[in-house]
Protein backbone atom coordinates (compact mmCIF):
# COMPACT_ATOMS: atom_id res chain seq x y z
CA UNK A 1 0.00 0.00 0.00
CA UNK A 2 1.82 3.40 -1.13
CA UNK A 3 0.47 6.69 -0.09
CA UNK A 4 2.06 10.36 -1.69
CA UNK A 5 4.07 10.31 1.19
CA UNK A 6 6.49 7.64 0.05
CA UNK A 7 6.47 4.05 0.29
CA UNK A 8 5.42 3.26 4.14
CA UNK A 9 3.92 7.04 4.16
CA UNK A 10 5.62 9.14 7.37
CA UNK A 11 6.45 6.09 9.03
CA UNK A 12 9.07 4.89 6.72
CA UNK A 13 12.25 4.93 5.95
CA UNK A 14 15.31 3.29 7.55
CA UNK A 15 17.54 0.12 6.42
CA UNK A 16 17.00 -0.55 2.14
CA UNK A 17 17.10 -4.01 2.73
CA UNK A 18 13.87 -3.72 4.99
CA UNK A 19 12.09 -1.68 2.47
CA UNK A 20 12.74 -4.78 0.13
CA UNK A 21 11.68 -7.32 2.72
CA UNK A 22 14.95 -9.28 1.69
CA UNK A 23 15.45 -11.00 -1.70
CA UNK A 24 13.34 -14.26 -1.73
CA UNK A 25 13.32 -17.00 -4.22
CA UNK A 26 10.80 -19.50 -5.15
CA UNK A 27 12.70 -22.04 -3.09
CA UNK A 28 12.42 -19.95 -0.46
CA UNK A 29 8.76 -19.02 -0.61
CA UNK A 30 7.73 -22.22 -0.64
CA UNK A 31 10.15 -22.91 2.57
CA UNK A 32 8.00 -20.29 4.32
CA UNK A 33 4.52 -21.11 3.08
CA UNK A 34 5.23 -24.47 4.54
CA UNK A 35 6.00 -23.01 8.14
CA UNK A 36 3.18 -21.08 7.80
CA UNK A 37 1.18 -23.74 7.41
CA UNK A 38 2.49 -25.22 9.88
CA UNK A 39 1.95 -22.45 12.34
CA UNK A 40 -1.60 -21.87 11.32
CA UNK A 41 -2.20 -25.36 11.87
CA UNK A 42 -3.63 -26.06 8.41
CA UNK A 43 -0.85 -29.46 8.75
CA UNK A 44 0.63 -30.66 11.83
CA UNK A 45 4.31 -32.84 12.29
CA UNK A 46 3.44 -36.14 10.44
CA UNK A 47 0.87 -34.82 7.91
CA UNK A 48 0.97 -34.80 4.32
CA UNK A 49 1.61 -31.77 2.35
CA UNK A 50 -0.38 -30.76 -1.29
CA UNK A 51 1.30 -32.75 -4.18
CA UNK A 52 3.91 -29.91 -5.59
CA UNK A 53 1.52 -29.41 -8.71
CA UNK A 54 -1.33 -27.77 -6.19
CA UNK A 55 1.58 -26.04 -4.49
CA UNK A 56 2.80 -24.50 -7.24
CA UNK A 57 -0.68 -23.06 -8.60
CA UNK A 58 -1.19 -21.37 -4.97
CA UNK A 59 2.04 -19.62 -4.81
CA UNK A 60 2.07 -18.99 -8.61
CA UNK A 61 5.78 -20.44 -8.99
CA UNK A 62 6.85 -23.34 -11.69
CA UNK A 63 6.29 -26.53 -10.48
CA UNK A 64 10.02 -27.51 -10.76
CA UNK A 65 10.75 -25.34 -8.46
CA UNK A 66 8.81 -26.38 -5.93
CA UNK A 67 9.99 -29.85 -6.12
CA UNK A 68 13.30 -28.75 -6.02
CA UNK A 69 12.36 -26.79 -2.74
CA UNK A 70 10.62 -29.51 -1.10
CA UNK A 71 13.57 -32.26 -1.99
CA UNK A 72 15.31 -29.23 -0.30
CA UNK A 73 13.17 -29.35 2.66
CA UNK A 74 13.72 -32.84 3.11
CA UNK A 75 17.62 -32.97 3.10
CA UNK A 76 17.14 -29.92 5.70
CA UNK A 77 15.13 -32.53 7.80
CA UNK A 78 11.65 -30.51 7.70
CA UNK A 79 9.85 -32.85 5.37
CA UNK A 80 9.99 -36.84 4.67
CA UNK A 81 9.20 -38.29 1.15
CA UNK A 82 7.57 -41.18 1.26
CA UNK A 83 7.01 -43.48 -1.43
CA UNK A 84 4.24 -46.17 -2.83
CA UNK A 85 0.69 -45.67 -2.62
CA UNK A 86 0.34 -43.88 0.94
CA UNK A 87 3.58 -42.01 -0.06
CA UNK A 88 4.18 -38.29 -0.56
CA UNK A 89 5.68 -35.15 1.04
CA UNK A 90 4.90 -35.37 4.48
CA UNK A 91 6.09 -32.37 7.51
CA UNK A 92 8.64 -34.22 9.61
CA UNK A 93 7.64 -35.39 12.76
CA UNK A 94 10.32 -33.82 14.64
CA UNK A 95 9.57 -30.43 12.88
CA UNK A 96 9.98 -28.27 15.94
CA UNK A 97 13.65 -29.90 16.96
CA UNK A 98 14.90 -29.45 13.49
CA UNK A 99 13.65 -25.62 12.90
CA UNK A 100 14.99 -24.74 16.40
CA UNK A 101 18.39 -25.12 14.65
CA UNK A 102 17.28 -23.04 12.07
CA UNK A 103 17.01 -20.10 14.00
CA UNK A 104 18.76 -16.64 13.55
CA UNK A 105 17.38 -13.69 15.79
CA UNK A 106 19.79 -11.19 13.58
CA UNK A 107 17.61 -11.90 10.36
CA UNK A 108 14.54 -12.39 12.39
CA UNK A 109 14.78 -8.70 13.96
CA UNK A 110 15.24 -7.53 10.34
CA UNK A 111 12.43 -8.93 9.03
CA UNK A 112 10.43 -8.21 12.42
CA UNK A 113 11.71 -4.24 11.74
CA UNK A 114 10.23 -4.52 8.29
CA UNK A 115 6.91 -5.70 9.59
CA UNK A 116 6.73 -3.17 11.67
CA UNK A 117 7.29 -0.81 8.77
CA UNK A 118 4.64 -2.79 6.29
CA UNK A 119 1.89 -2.42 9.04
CA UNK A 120 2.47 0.99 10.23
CA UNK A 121 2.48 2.23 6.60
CA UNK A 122 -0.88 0.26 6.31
CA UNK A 123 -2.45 1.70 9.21
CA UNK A 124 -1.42 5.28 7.89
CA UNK A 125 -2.83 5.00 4.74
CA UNK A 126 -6.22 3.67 5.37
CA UNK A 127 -6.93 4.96 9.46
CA UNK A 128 -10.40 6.88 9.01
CA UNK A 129 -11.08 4.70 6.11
CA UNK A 130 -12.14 1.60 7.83
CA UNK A 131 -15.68 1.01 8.49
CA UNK A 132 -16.81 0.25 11.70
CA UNK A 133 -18.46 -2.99 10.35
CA UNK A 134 -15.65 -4.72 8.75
CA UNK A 135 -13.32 -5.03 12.07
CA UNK A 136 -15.65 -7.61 13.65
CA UNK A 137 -13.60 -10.62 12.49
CA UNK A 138 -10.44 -9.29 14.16
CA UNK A 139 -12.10 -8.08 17.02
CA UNK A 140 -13.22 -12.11 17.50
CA UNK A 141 -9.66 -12.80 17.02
CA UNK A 142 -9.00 -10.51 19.93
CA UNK A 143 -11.59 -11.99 22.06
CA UNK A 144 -10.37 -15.90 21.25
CA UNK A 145 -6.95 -14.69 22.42
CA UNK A 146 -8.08 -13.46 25.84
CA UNK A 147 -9.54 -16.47 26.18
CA UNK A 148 -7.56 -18.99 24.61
CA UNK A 149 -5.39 -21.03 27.22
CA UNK A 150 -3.12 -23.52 24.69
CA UNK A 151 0.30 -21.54 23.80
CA UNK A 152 0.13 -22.84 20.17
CA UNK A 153 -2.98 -22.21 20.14
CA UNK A 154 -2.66 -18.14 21.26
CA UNK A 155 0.16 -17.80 18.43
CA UNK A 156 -1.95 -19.37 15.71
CA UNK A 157 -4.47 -16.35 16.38
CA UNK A 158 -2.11 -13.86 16.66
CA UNK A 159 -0.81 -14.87 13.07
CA UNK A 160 -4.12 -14.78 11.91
CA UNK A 161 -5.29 -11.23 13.41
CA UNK A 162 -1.83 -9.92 11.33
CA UNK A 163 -3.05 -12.20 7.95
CA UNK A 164 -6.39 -10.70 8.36
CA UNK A 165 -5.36 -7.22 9.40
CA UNK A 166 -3.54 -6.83 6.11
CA UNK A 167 -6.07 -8.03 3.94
CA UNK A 168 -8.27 -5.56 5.56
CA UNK A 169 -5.88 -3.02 5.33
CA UNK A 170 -4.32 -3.92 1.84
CA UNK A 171 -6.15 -6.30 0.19
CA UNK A 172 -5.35 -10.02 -0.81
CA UNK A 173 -2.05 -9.16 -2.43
CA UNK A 174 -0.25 -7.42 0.57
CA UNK A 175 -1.97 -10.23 2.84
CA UNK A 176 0.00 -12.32 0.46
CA UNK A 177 3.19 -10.18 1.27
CA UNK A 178 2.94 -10.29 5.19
CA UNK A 179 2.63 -14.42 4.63
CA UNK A 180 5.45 -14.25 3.46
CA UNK A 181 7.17 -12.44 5.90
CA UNK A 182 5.76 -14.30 8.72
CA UNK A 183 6.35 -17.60 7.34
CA UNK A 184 9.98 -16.76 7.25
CA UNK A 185 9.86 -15.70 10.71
CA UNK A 186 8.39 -18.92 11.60
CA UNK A 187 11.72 -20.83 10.49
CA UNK A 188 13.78 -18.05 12.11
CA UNK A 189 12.16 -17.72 15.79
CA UNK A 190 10.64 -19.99 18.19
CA UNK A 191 7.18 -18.71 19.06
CA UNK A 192 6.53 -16.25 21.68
CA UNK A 193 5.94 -16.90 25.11
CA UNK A 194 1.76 -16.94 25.79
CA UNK A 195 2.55 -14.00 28.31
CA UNK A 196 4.09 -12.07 25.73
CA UNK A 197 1.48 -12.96 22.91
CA UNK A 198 -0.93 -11.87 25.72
CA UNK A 199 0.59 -8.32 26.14
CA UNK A 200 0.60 -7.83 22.81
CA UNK A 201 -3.09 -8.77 22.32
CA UNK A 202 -3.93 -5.56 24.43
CA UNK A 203 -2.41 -3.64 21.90
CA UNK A 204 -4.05 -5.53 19.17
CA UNK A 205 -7.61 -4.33 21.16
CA UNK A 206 -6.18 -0.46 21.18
CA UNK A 207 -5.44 -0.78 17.36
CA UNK A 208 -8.65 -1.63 16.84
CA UNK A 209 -10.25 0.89 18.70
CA UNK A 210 -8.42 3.49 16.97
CA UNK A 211 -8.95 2.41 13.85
CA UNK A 212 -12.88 2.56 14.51
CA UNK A 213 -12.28 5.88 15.72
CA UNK A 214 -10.25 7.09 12.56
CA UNK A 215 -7.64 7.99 14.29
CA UNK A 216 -4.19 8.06 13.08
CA UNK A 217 -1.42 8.71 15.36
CA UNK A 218 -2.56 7.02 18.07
CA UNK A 219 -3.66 3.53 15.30
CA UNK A 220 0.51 3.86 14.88
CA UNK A 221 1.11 4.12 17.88
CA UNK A 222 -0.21 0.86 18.92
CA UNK A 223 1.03 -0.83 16.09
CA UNK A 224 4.52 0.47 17.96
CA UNK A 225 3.85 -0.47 21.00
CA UNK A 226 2.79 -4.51 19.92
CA UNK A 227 6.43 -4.56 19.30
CA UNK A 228 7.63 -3.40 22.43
CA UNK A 229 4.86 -5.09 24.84
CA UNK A 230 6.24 -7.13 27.79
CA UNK A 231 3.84 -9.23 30.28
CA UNK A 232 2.75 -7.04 33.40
């Protein structure tokens, strides 16, 4: 979402890599669509994935390449292959062990900072031009949180509020984008702790609010402040 402004609008600016989200190839998209998956709970550790053909229509990359990225996947320990008539492309059991080694907070901060930049810019652009009306699905997501007591659970929301908020915000194409973004986080992180994914969910509530309001600075603000919220 661009505004006259410039790219993120006034709240832009900063590293060029961020502004780029990182370069990402087709190997790598499908790498985080995967995790995504994975933490959306759309397949758990021991399921089987989409045959690569069906993967390859929904990202809109060449088939080849996602087999490539999936044999990939598989030498990396994320995925099994399986073969004969039950076989396929399956998410490794041991999923979480073998992405915990995966982990790098230094590219996980950048792409966190660029997040932060995508959403604010978002929030910029369309604050006072979101009805009223269409913020009852995250404001469900809000309420689920508060209530929601599994840890896996609580982050799986909190992914979707961001999906959802983006869509809302940008349409399918930049909800497309931040999938992206948080799939590769995914692979890069382990998930927050539930007190910290509660703390944020009370600025997730103040976003909203100011967005039904219209207003501006303070919708940025709170976007801001999800990033630096720490339990009580």
């Amino acid at each position: 979402m661009v505004n006259p402004a410039g790219k993120f609008g006034p709240y832009g600016g900063g590293d060029t890599r961020l502004r780029s989200g990182g370069s990402q190839t087709g190997s790598d998209l499908v790498r985080s669509r995967v995790a995504l998956r994975v933490r959306l709970k759309s397949v758990t550790p021991g399921d089987r994935l989409p045959d690569a053909g069906v993967l390859a229509e929904e990202l809109g990359i060449g088939e080849i390449t996602v087999r490539r990225a999936l044999e990939g996947m598989c030498q990396d320990g994320l995925l099994d292959r399986r073969r004969g008539r039950a076989g396929g492309t399956f998410v490794a059991a041991d999923w979480d062990t073998v992405v915990a080694l995966m982990h790098d907070a230094e590219e996980a901060a950048l792409l966190d900072s660029f997040h932060l930049l995508l959403e604010c810019g978002l929030v910029a652009h369309g604050a006072g031009e979101v009805p009223e009306g269409s913020l009852g699905g995250l404001r469900s997501l809000v309420a689920e949180m508060d209530l929601a007591e599994d840890p896996a659970r609580l982050v799986e929301l909190e992914t979707r509020f961001h999906l959802d908020l983006a869509e809302l915000l940008g349409g399918a194409g930049i909800r497309e984008f931040a999938a992206d973004l948080l799939g590769r986080q995914c692979l890069l992180l382990p998930p927050p702790d539930p007190a910290v994914v509660r703390a944020r969910n009370r600025c997730h509530a103040d976003l909203l609010t100011e967005l039904g309001r219209g207003a501006m600075d303070p919708a940025v603000r709170a976007v801001k402040e999800h990033q630096r919220a720490r339990p009580s």
